[in-house]
C-alpha atoms as a PDB file:
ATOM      1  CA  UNK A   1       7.297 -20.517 -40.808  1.00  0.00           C
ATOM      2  CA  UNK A   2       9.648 -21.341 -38.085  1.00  0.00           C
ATOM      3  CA  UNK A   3       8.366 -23.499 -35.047  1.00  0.00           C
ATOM      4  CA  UNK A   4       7.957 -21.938 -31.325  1.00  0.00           C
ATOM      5  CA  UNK A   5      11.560 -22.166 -30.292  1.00  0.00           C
ATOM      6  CA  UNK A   6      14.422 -20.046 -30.788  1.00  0.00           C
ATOM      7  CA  UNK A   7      17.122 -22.467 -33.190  1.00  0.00           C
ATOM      8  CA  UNK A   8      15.321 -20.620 -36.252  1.00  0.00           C
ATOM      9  CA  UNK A   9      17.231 -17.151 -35.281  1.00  0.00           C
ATOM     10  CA  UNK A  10      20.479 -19.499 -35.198  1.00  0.00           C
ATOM     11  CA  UNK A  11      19.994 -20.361 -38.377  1.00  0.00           C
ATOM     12  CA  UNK A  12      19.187 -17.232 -40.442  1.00  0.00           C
ATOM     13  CA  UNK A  13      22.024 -15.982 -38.753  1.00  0.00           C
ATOM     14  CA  UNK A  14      24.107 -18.481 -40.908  1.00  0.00           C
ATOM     15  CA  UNK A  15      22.737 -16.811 -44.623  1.00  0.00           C
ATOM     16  CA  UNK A  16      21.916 -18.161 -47.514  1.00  0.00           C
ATOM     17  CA  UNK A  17      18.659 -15.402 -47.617  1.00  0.00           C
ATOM     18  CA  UNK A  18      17.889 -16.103 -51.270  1.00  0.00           C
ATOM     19  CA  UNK A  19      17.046 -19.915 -50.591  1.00  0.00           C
ATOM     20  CA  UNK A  20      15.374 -19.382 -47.630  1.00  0.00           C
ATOM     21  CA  UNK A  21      13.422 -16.513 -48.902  1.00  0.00           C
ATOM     22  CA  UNK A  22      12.426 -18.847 -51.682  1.00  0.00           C
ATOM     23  CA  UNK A  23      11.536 -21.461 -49.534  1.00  0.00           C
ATOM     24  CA  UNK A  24       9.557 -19.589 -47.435  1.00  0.00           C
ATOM     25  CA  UNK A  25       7.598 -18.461 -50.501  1.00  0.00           C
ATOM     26  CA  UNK A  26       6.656 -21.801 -51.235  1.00  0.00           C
ATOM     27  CA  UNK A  27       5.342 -22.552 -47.842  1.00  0.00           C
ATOM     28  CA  UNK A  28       3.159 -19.483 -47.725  1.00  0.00           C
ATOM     29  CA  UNK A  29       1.744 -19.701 -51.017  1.00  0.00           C
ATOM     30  CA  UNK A  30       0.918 -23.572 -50.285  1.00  0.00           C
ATOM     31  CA  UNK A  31      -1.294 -22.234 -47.119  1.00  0.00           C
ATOM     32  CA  UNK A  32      -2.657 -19.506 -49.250  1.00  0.00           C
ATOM     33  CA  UNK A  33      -3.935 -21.990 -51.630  1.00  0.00           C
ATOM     34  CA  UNK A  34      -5.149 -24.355 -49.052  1.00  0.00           C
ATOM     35  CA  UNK A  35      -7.009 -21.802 -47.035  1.00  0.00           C
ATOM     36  CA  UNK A  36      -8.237 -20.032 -50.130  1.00  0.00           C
ATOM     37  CA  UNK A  37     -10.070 -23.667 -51.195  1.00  0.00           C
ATOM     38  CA  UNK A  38     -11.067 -24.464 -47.957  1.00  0.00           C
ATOM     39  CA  UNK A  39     -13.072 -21.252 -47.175  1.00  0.00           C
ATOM     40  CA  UNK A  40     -14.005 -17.832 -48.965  1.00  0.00           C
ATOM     41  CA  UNK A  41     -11.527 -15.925 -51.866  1.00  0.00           C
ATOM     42  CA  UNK A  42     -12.488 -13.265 -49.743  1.00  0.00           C
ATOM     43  CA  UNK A  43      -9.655 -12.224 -47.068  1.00  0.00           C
ATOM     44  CA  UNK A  44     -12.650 -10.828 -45.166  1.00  0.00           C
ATOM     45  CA  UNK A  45     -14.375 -13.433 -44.745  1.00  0.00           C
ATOM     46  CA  UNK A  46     -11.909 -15.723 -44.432  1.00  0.00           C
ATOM     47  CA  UNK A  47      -9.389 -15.707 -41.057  1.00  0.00           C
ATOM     48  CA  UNK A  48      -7.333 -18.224 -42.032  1.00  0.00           C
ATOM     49  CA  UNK A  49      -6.543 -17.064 -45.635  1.00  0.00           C
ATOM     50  CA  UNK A  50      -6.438 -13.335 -44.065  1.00  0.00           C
ATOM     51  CA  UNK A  51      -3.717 -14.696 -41.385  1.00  0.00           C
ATOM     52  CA  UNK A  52      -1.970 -16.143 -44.168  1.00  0.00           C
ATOM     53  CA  UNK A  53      -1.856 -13.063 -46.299  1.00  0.00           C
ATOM     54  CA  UNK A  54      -0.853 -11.458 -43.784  1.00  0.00           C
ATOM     55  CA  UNK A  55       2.248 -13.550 -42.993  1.00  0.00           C
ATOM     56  CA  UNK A  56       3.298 -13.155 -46.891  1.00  0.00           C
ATOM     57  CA  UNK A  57       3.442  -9.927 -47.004  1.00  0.00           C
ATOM     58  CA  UNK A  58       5.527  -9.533 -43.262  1.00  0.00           C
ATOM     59  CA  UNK A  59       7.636 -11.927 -45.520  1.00  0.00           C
ATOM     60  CA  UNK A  60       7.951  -9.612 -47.865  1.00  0.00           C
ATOM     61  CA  UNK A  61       6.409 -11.604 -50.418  1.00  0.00           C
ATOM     62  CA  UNK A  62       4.882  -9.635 -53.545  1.00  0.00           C
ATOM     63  CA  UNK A  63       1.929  -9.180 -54.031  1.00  0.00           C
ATOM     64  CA  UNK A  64       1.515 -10.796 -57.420  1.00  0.00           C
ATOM     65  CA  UNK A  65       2.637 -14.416 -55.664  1.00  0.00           C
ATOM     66  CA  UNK A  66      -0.105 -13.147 -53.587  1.00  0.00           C
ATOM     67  CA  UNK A  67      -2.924 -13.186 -56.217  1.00  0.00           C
ATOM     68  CA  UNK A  68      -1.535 -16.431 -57.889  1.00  0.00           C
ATOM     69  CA  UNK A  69      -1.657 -18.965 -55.085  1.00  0.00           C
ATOM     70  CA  UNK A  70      -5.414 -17.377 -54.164  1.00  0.00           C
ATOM     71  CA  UNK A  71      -6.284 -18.036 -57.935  1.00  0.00           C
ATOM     72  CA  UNK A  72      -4.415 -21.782 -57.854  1.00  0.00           C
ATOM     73  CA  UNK A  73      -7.194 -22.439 -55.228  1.00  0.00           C
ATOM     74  CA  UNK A  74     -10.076 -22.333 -58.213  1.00  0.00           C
ATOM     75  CA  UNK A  75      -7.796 -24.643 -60.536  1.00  0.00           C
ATOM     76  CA  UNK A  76      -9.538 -27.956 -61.187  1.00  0.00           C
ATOM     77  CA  UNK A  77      -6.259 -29.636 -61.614  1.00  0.00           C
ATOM     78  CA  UNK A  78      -4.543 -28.225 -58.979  1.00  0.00           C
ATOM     79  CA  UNK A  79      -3.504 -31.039 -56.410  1.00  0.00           C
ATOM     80  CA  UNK A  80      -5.391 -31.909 -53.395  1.00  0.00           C
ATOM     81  CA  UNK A  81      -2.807 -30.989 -50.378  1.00  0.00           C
ATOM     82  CA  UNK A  82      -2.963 -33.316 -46.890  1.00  0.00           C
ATOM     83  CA  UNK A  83      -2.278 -32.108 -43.607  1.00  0.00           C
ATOM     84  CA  UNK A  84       0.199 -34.356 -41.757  1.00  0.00           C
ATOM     85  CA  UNK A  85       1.610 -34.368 -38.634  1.00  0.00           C
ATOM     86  CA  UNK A  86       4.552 -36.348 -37.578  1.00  0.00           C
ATOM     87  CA  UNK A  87       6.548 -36.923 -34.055  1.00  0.00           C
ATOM     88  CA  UNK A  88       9.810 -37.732 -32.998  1.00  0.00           C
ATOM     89  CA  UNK A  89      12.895 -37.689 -31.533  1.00  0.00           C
ATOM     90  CA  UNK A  90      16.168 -36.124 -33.054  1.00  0.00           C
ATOM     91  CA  UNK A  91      19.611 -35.619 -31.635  1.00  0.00           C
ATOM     92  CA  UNK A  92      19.987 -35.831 -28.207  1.00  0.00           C
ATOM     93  CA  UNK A  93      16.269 -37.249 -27.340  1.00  0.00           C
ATOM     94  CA  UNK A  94      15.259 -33.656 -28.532  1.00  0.00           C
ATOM     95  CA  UNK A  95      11.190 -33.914 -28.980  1.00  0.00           C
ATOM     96  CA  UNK A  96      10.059 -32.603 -32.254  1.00  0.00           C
ATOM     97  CA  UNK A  97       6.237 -32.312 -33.932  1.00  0.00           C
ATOM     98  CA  UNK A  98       6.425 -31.825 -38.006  1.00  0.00           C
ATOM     99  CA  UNK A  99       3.728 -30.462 -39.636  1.00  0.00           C
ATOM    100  CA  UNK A 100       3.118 -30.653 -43.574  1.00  0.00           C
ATOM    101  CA  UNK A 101       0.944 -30.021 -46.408  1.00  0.00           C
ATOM    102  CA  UNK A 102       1.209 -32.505 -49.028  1.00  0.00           C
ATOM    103  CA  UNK A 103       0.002 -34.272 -52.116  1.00  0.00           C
ATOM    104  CA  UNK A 104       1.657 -37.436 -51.792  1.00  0.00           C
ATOM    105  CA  UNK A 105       2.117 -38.545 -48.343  1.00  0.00           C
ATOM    106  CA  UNK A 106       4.100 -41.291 -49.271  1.00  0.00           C
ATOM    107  CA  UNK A 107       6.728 -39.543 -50.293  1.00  0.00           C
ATOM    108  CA  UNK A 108       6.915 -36.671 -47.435  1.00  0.00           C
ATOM    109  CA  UNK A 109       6.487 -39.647 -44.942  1.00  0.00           C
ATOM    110  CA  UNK A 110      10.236 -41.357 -46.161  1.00  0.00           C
ATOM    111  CA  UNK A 111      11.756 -38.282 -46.907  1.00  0.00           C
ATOM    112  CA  UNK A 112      11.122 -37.227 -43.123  1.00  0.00           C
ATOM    113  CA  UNK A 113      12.193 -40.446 -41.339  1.00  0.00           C
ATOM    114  CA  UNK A 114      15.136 -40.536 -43.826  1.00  0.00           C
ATOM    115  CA  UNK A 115      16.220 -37.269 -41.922  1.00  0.00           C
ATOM    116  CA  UNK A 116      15.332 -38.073 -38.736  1.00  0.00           C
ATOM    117  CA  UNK A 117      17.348 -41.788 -39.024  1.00  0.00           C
ATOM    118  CA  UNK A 118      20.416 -40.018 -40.657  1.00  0.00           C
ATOM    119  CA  UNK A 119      20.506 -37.379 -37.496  1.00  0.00           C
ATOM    120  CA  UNK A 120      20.510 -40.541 -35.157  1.00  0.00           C
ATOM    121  CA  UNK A 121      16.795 -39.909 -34.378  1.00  0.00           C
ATOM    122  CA  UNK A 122      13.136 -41.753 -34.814  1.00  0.00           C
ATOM    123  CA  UNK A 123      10.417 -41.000 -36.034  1.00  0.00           C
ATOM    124  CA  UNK A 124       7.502 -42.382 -33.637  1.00  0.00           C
ATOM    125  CA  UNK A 125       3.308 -42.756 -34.081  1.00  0.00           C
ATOM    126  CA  UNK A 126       1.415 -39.720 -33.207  1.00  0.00           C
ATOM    127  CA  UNK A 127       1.193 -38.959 -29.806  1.00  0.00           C
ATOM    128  CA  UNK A 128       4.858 -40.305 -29.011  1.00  0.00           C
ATOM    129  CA  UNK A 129       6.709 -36.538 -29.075  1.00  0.00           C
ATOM    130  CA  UNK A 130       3.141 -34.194 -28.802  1.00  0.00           C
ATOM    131  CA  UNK A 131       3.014 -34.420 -24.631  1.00  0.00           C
ATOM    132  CA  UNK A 132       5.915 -32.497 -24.329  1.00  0.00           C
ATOM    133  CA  UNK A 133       4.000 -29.999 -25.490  1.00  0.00           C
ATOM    134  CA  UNK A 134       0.681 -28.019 -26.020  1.00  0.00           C
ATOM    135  CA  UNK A 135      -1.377 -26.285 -28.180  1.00  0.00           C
ATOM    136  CA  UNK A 136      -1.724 -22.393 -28.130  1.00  0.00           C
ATOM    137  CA  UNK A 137      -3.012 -19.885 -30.274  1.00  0.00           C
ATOM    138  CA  UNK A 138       0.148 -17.449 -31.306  1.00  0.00           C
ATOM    139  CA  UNK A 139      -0.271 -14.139 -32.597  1.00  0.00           C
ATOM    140  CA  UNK A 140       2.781 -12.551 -33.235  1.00  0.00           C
ATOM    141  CA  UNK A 141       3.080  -8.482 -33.678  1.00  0.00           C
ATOM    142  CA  UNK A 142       5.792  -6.090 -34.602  1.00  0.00           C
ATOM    143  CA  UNK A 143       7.289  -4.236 -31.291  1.00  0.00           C
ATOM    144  CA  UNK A 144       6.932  -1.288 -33.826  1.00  0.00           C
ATOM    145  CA  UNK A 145       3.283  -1.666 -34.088  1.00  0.00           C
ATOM    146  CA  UNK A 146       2.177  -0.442 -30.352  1.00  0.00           C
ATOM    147  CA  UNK A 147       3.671   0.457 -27.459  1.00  0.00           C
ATOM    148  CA  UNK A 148       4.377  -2.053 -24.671  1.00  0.00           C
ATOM    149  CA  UNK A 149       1.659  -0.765 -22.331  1.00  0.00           C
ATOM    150  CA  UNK A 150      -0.774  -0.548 -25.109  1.00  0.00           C
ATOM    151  CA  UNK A 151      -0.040  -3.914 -26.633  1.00  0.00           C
ATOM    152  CA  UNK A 152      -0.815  -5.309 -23.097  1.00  0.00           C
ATOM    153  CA  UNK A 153      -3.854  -3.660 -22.724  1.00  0.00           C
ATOM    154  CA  UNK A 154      -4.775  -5.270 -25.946  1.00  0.00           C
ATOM    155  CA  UNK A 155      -4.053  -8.330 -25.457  1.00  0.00           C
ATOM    156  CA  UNK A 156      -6.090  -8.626 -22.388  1.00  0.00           C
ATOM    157  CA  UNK A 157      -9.046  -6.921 -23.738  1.00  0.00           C
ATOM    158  CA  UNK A 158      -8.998  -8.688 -27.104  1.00  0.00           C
ATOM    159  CA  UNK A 159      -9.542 -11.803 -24.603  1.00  0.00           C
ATOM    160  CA  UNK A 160      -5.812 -13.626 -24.635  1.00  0.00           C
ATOM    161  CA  UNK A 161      -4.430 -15.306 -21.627  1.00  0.00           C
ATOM    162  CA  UNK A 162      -1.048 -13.745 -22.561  1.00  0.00           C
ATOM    163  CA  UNK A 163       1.467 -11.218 -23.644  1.00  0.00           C
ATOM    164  CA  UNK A 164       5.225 -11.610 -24.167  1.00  0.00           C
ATOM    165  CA  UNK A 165       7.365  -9.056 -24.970  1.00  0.00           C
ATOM    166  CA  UNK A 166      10.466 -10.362 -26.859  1.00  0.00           C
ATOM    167  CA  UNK A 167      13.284  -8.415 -28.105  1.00  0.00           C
ATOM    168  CA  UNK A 168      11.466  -7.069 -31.591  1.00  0.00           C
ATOM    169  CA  UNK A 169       8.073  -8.006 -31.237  1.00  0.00           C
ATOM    170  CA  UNK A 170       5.073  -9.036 -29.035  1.00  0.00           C
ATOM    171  CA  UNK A 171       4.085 -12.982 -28.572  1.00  0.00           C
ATOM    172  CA  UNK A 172      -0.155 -12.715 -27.724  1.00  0.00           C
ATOM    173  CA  UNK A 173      -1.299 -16.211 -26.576  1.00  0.00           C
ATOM    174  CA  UNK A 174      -4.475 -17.453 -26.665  1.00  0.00           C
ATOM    175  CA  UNK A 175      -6.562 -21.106 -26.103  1.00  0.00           C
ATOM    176  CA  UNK A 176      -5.856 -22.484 -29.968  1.00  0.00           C
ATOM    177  CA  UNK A 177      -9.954 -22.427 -30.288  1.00  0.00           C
ATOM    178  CA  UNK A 178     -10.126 -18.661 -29.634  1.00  0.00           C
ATOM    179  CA  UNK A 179      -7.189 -17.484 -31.778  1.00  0.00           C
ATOM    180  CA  UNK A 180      -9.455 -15.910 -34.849  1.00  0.00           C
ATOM    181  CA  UNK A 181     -11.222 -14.116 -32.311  1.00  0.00           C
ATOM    182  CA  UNK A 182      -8.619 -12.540 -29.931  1.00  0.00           C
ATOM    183  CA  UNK A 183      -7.079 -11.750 -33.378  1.00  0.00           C
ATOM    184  CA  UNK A 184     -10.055 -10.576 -34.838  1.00  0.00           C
ATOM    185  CA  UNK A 185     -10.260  -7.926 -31.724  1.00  0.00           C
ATOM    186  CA  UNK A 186      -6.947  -7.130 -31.952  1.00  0.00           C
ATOM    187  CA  UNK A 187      -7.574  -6.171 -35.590  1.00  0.00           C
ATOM    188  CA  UNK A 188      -9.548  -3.387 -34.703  1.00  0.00           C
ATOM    189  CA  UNK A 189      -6.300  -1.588 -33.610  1.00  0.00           C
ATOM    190  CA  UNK A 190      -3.332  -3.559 -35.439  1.00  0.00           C
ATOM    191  CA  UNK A 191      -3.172  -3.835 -39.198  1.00  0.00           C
ATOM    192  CA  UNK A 192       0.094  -5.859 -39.383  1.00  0.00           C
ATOM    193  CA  UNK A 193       0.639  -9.322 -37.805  1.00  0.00           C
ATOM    194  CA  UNK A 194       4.168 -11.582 -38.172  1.00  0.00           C
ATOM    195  CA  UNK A 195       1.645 -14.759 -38.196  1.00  0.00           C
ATOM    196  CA  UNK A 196      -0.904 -16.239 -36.125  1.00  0.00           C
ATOM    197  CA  UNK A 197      -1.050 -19.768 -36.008  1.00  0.00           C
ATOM    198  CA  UNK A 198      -1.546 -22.764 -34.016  1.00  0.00           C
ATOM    199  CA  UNK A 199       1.657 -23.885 -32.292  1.00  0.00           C
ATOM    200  CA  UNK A 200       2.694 -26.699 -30.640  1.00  0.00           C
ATOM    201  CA  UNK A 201       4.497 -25.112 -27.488  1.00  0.00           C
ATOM    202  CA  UNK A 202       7.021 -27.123 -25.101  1.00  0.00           C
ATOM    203  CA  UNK A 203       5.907 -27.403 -21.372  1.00  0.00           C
ATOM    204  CA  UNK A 204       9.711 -27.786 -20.358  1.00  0.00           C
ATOM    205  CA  UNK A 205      12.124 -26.889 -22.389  1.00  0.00           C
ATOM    206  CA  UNK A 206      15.906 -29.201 -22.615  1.00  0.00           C
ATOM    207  CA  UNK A 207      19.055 -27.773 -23.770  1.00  0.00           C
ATOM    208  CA  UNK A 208      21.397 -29.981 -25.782  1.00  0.00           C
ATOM    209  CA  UNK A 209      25.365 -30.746 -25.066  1.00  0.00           C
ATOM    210  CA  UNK A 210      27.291 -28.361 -26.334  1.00  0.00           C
ATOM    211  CA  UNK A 211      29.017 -31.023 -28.853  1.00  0.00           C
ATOM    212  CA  UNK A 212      25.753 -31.920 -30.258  1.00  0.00           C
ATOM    213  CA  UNK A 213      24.402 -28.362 -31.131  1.00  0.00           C
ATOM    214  CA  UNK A 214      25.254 -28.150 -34.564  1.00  0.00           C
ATOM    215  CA  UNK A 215      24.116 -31.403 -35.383  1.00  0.00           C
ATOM    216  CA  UNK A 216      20.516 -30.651 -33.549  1.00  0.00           C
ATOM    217  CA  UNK A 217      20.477 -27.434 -35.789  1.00  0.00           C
ATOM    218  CA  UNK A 218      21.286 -29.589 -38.663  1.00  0.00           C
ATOM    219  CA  UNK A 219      18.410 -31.827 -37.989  1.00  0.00           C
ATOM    220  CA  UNK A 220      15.951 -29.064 -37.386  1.00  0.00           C
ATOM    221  CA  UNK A 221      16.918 -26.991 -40.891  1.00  0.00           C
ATOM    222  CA  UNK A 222      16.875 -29.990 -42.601  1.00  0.00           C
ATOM    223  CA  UNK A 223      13.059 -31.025 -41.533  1.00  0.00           C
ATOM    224  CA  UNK A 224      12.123 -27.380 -42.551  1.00  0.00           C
ATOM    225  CA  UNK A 225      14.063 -27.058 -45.829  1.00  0.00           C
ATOM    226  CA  UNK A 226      11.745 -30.225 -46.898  1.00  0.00           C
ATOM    227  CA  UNK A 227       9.263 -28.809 -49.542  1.00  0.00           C
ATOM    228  CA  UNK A 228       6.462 -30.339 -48.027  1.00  0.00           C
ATOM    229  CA  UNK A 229       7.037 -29.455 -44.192  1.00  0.00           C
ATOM    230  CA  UNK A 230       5.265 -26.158 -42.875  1.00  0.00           C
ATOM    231  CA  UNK A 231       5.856 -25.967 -39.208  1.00  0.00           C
ATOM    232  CA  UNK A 232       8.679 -27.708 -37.317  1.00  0.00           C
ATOM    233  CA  UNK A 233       8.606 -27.376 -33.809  1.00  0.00           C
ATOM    234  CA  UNK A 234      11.070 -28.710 -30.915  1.00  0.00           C
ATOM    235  CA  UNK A 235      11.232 -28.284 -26.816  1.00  0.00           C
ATOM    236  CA  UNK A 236      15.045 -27.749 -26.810  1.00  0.00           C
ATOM    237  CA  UNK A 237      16.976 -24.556 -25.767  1.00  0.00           C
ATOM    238  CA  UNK A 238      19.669 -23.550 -27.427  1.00  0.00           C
ATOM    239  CA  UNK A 239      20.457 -20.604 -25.321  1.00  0.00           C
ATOM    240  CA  UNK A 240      22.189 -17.195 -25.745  1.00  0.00           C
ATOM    241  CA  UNK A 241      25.727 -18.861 -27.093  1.00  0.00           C
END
């Protein structure tokens, strides 16, 4: 559930699979649950839950975790979850939008300016970090799923503004209020999406100093290891080194 830029392949470099697998987990069944409520049980119906299905099972998540966050959704006691959205700055000025589902947002509000005061960092009101960036409709796709002239042709007739190849798969972007139906075209062709979601996308882009790199990386898994945080997403650069 990584943001837009590229510090989350730093860090899964570094290991620890289990508790990130686990974590990741959480965070999709979470937006299972909350899309499932929110709309129809029925994938079909449903683009958000469908995108989020979807990203489970390119997770690797099984399907059983699957079916139980959809049925949590019908639960009369289960907890109402909050979308939140909080700006700052970390390390280095670095500009960074949080996103979170949550049932207490007391509680995810200190625990996320407790980590952005003990990186050196503030957290600001809303609207202090989000013009660095903008919003865009990101559908993600497996390099494996089409070839690059035929993902390009898809992307243009499915409606999207763009197509980026990266090194293992293919970055469609869209205006944020047309992503469920360039997807929904590009469904006619591709069964099997990484994600598609809303991201907050830097204009410019900043790289750090090199002696503050691991402590901006620090910062950044930190924000997304919180249980509550979905989406972290930052205009710095990290680079190839």
């Amino acid at each position: 559930m990584a943001g837009h830029s590229k510090w989350a392949s730093i860090k899964h470099s570094k290991g620890r699979a289990d508790k990130q697998r686990s974590n990741i987990f959480s965070k999709l069944s979470k937006e299972i649950s909350v899309a499932a409520k929110l709309g129809d049980k029925d994938p079909k119906m449903n683009p958000r839950l469908r995108s989020a299905i979807q990203s489970a099972r390119s997770a690797n998540m099984p399907k059983e975790n699957i079916e139980r966050a959809i049925d949590k959704s019908s639960s009369n006691n289960e907890n109402i979850f909050e979308s939140l959205r909080y700006e700052g700055f970390g390390p280095d000025k670095i500009a960074v939008i949080v996103e979170a589902l949550t049932d207490n947002k007391n509680r995810t509000a200190s625990n996320i300016r407790t980590i952005f005061q003990k990186s050196g960092g503030n957290l600001g009101t809303q609207g202090s970090a989000s013009h660095n960036f903008k919003q865009l409709g990101i559908i993600k796709i497996d390099k494996k799923e089409a070839s690059e002239e035929k993902m390009f042709e898809l992307a243009i007739e499915s409606g999207a503004d763009e197509c980026i190849l990266h090194d293992d798969y293919y970055e469609v972007q869209c205006a944020a209020n047309e992503i469920y139906n360039v997807k929904k075209n590009i469904e006619k062709t591709i069964f099997n999406f990484i994600s598609t979601e809303i991201e907050w996308v830097p204009l410019n882009s900043i790289e750090v100093a090199k002696d503050k790199k691991e402590s901006a990386i620090e910062f950044l898994e930190n924000l997304e290891n919180d249980e509550d945080v979905q989406n972290v997403y930052t205009n710095v650069n990290f680079g190839n080194n």
